[in-house]
N, C-alpha and C. Protein backbone atom coordinates (compact mmCIF):
# COMPACT_ATOMS: atom_id res chain seq x y z
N UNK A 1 7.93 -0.43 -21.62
CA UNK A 1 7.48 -1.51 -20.75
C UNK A 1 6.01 -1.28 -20.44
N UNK A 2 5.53 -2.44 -20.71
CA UNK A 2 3.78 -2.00 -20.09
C UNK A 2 3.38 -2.35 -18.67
N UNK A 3 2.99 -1.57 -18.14
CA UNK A 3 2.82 -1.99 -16.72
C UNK A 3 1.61 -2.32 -16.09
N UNK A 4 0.52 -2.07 -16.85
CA UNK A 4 -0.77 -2.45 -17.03
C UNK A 4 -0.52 -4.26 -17.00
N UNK A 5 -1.20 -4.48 -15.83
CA UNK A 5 -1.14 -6.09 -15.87
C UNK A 5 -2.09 -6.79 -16.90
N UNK A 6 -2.32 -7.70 -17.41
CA UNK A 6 -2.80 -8.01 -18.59
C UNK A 6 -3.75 -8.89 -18.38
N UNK A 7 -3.78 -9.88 -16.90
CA UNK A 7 -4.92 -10.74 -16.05
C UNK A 7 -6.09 -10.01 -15.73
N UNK A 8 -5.63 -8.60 -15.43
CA UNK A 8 -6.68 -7.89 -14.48
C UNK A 8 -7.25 -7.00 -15.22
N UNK A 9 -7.65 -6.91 -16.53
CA UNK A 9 -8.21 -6.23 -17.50
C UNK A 9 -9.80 -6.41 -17.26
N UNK A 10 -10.71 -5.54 -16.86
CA UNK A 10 -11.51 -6.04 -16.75
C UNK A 10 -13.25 -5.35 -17.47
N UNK A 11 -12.11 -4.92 -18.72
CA UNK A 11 -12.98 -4.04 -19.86
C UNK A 11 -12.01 -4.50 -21.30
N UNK A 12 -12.63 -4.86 -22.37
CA UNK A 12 -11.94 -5.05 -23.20
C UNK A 12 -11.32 -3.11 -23.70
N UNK A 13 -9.89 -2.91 -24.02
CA UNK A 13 -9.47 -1.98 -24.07
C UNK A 13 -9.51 -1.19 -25.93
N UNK A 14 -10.21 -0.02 -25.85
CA UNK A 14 -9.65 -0.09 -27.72
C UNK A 14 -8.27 0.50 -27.88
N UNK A 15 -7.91 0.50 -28.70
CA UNK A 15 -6.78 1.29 -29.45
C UNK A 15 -6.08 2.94 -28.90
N UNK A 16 -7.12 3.30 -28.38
CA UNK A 16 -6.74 4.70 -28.27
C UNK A 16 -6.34 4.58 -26.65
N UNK A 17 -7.17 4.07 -26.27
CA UNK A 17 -7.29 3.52 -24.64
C UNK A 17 -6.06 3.27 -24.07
N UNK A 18 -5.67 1.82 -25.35
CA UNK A 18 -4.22 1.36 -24.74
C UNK A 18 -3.30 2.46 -24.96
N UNK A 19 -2.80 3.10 -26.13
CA UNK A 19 -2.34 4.24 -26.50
C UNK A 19 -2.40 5.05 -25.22
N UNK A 20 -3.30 5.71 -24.84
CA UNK A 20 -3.41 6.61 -23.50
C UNK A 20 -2.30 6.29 -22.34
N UNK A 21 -2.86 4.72 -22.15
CA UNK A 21 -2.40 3.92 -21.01
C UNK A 21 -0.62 4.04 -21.29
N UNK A 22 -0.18 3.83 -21.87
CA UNK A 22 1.44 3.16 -22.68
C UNK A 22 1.73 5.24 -22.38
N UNK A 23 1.30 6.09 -23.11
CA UNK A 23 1.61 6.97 -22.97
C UNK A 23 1.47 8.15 -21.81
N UNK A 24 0.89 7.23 -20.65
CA UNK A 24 0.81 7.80 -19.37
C UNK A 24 2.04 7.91 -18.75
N UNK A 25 2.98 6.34 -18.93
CA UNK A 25 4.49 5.93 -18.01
C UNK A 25 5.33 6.46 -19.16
N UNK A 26 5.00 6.97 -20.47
CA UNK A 26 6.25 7.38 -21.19
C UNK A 26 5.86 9.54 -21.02
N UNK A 27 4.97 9.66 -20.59
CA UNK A 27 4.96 11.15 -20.33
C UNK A 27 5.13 11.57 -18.70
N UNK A 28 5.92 10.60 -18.20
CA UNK A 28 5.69 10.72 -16.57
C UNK A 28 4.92 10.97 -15.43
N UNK A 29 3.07 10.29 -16.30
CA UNK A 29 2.45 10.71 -15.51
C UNK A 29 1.36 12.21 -15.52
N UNK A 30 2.19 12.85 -17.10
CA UNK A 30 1.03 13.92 -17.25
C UNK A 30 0.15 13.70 -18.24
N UNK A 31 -1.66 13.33 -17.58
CA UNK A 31 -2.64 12.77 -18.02
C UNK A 31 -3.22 13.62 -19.33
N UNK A 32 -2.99 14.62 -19.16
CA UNK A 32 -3.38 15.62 -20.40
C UNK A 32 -2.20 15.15 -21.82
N UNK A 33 -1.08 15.58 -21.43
CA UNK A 33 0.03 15.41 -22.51
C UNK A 33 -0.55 13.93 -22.89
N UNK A 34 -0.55 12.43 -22.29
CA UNK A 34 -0.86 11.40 -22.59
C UNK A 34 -1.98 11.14 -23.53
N UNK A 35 -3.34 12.09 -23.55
CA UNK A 35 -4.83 11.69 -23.72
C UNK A 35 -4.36 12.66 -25.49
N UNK A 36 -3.22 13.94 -25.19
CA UNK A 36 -3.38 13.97 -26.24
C UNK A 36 -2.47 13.51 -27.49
N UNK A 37 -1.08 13.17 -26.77
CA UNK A 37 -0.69 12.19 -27.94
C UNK A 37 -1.14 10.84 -28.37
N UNK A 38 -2.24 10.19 -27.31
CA UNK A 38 -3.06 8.86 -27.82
C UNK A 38 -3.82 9.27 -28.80
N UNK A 39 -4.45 10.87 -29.18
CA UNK A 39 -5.20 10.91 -30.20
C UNK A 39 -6.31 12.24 -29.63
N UNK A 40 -6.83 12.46 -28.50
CA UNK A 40 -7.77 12.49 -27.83
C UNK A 40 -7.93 14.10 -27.76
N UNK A 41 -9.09 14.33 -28.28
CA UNK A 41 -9.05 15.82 -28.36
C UNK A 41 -10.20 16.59 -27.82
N UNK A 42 -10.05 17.68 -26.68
CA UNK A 42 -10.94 18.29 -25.68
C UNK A 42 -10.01 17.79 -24.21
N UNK A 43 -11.61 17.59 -23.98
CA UNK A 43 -11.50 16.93 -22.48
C UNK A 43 -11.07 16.05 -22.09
N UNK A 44 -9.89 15.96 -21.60
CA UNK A 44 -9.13 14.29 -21.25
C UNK A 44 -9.54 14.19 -19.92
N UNK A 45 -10.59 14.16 -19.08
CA UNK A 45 -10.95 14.53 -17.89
C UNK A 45 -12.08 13.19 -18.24
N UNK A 46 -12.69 13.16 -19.46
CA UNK A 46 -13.76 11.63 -19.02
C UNK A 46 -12.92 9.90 -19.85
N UNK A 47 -11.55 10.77 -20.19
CA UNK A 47 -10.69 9.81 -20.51
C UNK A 47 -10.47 8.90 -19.69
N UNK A 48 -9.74 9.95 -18.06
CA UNK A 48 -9.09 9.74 -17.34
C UNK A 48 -10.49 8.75 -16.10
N UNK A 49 -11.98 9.22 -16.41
CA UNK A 49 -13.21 8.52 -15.42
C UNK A 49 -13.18 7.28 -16.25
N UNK A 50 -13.32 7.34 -17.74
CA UNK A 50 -13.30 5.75 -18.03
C UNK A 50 -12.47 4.49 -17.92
N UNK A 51 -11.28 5.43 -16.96
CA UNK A 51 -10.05 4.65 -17.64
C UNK A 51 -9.55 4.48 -15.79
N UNK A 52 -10.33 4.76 -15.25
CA UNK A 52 -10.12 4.90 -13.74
C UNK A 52 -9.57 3.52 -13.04
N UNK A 53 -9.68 2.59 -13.29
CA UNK A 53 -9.52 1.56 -12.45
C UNK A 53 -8.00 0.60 -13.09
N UNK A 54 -8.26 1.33 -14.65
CA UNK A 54 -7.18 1.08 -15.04
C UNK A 54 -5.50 1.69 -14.86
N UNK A 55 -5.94 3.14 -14.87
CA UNK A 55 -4.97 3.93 -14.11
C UNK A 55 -4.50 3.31 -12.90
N UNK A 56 -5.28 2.94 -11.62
CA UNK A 56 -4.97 2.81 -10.26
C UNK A 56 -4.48 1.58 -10.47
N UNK A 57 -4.27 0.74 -11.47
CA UNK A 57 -3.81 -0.71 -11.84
C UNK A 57 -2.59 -0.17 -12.09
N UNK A 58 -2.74 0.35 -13.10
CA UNK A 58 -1.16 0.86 -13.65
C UNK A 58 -0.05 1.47 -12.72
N UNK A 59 -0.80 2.19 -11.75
CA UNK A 59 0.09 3.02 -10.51
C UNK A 59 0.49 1.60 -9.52
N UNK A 60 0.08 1.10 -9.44
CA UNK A 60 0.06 -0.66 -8.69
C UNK A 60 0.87 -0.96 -8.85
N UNK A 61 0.91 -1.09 -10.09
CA UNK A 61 2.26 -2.17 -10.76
C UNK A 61 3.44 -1.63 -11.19
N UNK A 62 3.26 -0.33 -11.77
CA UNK A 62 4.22 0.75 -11.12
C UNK A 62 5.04 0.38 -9.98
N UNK A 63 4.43 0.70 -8.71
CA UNK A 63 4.94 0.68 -7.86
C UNK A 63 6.07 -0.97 -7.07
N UNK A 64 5.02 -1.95 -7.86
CA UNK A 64 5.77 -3.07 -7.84
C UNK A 64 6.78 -3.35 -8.68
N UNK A 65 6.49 -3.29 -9.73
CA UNK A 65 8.10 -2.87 -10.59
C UNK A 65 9.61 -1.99 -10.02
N UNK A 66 8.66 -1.58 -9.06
CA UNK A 66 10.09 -0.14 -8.36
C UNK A 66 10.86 -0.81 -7.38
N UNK A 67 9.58 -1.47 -6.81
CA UNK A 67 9.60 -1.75 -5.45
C UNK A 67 11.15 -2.55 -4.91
N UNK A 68 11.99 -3.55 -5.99
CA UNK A 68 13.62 -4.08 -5.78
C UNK A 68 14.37 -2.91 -5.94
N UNK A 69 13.79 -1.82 -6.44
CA UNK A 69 14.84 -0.55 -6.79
C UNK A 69 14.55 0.13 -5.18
N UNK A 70 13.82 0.29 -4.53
CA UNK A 70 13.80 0.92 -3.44
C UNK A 70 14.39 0.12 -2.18
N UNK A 71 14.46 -1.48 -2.61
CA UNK A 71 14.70 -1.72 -1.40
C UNK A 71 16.55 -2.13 -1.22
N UNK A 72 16.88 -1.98 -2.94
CA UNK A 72 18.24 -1.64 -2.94
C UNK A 72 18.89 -0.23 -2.82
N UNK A 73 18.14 0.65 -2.93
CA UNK A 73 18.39 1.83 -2.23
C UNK A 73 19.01 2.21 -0.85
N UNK A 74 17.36 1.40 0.08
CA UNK A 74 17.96 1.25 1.11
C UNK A 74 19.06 0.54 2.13
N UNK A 75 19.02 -0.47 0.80
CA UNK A 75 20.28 -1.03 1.10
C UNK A 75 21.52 -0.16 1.10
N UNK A 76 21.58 0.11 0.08
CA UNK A 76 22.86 1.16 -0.50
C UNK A 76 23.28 2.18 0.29
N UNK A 77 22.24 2.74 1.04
CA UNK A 77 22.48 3.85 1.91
C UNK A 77 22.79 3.69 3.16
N UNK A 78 22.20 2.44 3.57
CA UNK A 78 23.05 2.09 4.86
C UNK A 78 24.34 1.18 4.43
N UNK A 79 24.79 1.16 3.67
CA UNK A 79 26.09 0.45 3.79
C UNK A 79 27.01 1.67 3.07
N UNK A 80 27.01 2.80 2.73
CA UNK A 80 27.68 3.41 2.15
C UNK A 80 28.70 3.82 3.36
N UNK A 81 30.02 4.03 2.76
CA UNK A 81 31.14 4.55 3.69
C UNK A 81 30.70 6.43 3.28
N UNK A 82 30.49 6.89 2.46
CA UNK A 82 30.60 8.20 2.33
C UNK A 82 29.42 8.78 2.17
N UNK A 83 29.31 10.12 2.50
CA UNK A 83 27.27 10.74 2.65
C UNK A 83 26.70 10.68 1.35
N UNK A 84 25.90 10.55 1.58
CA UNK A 84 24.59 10.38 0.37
C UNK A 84 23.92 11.24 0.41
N UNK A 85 23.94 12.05 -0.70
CA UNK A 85 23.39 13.57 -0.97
C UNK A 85 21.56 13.09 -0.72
N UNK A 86 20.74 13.91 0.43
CA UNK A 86 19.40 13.56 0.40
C UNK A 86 19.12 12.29 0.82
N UNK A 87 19.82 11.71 1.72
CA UNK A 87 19.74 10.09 2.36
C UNK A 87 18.47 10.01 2.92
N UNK A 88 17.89 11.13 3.42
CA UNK A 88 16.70 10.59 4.63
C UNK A 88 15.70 10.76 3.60
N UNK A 89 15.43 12.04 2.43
CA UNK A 89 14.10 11.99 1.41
C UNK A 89 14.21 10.64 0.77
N UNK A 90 15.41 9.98 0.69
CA UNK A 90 15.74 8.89 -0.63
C UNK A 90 15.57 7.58 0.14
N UNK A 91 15.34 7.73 1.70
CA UNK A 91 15.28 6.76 2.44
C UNK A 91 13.40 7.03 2.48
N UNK A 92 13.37 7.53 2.96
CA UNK A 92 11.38 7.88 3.07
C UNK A 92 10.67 7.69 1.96
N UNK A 93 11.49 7.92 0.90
CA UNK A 93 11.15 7.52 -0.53
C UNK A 93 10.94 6.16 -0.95
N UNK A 94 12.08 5.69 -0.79
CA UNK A 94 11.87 3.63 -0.68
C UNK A 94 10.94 3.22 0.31
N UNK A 95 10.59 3.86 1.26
CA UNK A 95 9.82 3.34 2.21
C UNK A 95 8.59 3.58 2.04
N UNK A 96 7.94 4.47 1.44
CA UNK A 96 6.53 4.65 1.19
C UNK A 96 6.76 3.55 0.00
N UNK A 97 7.51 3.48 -0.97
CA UNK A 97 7.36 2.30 -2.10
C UNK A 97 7.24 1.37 -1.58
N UNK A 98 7.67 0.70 -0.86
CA UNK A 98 7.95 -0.57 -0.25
C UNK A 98 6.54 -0.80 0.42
N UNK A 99 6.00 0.55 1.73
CA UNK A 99 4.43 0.18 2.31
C UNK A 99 3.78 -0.26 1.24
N UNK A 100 3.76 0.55 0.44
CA UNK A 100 2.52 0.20 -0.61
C UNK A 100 2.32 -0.45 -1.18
N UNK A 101 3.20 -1.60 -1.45
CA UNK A 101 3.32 -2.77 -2.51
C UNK A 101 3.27 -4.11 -1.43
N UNK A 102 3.23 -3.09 0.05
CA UNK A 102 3.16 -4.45 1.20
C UNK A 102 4.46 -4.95 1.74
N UNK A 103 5.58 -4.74 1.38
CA UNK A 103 6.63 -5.21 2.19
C UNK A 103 7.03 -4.32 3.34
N UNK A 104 6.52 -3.86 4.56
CA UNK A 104 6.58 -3.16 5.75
C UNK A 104 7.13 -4.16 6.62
N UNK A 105 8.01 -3.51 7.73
CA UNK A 105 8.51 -3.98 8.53
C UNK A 105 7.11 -4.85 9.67
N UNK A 106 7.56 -5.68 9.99
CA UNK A 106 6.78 -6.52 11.14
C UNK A 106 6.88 -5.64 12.57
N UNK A 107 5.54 -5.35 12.82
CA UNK A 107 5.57 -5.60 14.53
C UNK A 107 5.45 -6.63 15.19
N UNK A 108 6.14 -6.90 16.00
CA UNK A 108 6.00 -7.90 17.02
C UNK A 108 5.51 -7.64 18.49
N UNK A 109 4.56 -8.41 19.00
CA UNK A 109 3.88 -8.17 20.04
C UNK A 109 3.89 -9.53 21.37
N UNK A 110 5.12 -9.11 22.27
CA UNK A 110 5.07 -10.27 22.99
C UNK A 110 4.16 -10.49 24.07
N UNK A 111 3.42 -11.58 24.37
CA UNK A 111 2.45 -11.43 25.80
C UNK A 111 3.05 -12.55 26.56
N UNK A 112 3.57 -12.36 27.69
CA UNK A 112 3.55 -12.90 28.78
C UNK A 112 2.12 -13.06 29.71
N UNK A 113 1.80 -14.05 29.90
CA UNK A 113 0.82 -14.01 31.34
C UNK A 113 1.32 -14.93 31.96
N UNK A 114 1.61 -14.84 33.01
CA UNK A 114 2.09 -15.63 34.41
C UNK A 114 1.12 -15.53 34.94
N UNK A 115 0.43 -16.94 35.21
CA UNK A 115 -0.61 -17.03 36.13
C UNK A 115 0.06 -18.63 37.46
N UNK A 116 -0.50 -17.64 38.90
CA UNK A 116 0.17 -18.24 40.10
C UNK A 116 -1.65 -18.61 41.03
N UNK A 117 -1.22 -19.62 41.18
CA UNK A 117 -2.15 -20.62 42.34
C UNK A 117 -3.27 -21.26 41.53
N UNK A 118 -3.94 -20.47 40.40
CA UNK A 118 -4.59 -21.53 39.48
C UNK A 118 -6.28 -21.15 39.80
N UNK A 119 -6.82 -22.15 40.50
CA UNK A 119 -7.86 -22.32 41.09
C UNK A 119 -8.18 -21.72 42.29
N UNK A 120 -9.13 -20.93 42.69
CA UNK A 120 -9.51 -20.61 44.21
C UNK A 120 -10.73 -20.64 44.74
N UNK A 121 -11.19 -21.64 45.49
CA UNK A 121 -12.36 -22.31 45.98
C UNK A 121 -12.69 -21.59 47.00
N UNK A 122 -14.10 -20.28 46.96
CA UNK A 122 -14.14 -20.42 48.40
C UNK A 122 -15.39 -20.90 49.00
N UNK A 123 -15.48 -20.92 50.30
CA UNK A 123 -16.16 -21.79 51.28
C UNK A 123 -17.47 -21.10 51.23
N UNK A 124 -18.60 -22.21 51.37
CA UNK A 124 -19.86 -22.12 51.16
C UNK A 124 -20.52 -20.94 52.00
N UNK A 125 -21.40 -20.44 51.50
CA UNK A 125 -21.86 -19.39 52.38
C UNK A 125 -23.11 -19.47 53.36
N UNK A 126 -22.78 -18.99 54.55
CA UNK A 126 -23.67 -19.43 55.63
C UNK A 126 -25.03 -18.86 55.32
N UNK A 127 -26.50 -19.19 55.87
CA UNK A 127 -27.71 -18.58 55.65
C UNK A 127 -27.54 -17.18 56.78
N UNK A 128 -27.87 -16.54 56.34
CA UNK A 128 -28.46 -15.08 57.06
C UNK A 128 -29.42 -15.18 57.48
N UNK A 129 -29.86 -14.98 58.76
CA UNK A 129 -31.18 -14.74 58.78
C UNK A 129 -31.45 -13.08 59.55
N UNK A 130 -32.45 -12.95 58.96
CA UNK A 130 -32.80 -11.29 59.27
C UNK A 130 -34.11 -10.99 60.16
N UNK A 131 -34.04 -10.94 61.12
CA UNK A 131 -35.11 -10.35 62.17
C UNK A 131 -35.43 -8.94 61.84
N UNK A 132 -36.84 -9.11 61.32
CA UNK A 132 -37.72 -7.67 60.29
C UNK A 132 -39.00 -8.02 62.05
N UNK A 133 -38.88 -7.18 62.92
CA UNK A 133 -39.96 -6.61 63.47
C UNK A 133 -41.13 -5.00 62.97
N UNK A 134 -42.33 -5.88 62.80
CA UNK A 134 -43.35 -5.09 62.67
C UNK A 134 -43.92 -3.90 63.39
């Protein structure tokens, strides 16, 4: 499956590139093993700078691809009748998936203001006068 979105390309890609990319999600993520079955020999370290924005694309969509698997997870775990080996890592787990792709729970913030009498006028103020002896 390619997970590299195909709109948001925003370098034409060569051959080895895509290769890299495709063999990032089929090596789970280890950038060396990937750079060198795409072909890539030395330093996969200015692979990984040219290919930077494309990576953080790929982890994106990654994560949105997951993201119905995590939130049936959490489904699953609260409706289960019997324990779920690791419920709270596998629950914290769907839930960082879920922040990151943006589906977080809502806060809600209620404001009351009660306001009583409205208007309050007060009465004009008298002149002072001040007796200054020299």
């Amino acid at each position: 499956m390619n997970y590299l979105a195909q709109k948001s390309k925003k370098k034409e890609l060569t051959e080895m590139q895509q290769t890299f990319l495709d063999k990032v999600v089929d090596t789970g993520g280890d950038l060396k093993l990937a750079a060198e079955l795409a072909g890539y020999k030395g330093n996969h370290y200015q692979v990984i700078n040219s290919l930077k924005d494309e990576l953080v694309d790929l982890a994106q969509n990654l994560l949105a691809h997951h993201a119905p698997k995590a939130a049936l997870k959490m489904v699953e775990v609260m409706d289960s009748d019997r324990p779920v080996p690791q419920a709270n890592v596998r629950l914290q787990a769907a839930q960082q998936i879920l922040d990151r792709v943006g589906v977080s729970k809502t806060e809600k913030m209620s404001v009351d203001h009660n306001v009583s009498g409205g208007l309050f006028i007060l009465p004009t103020k008298e002149t002072v006068i001040i007796d200054v002896e020299d």
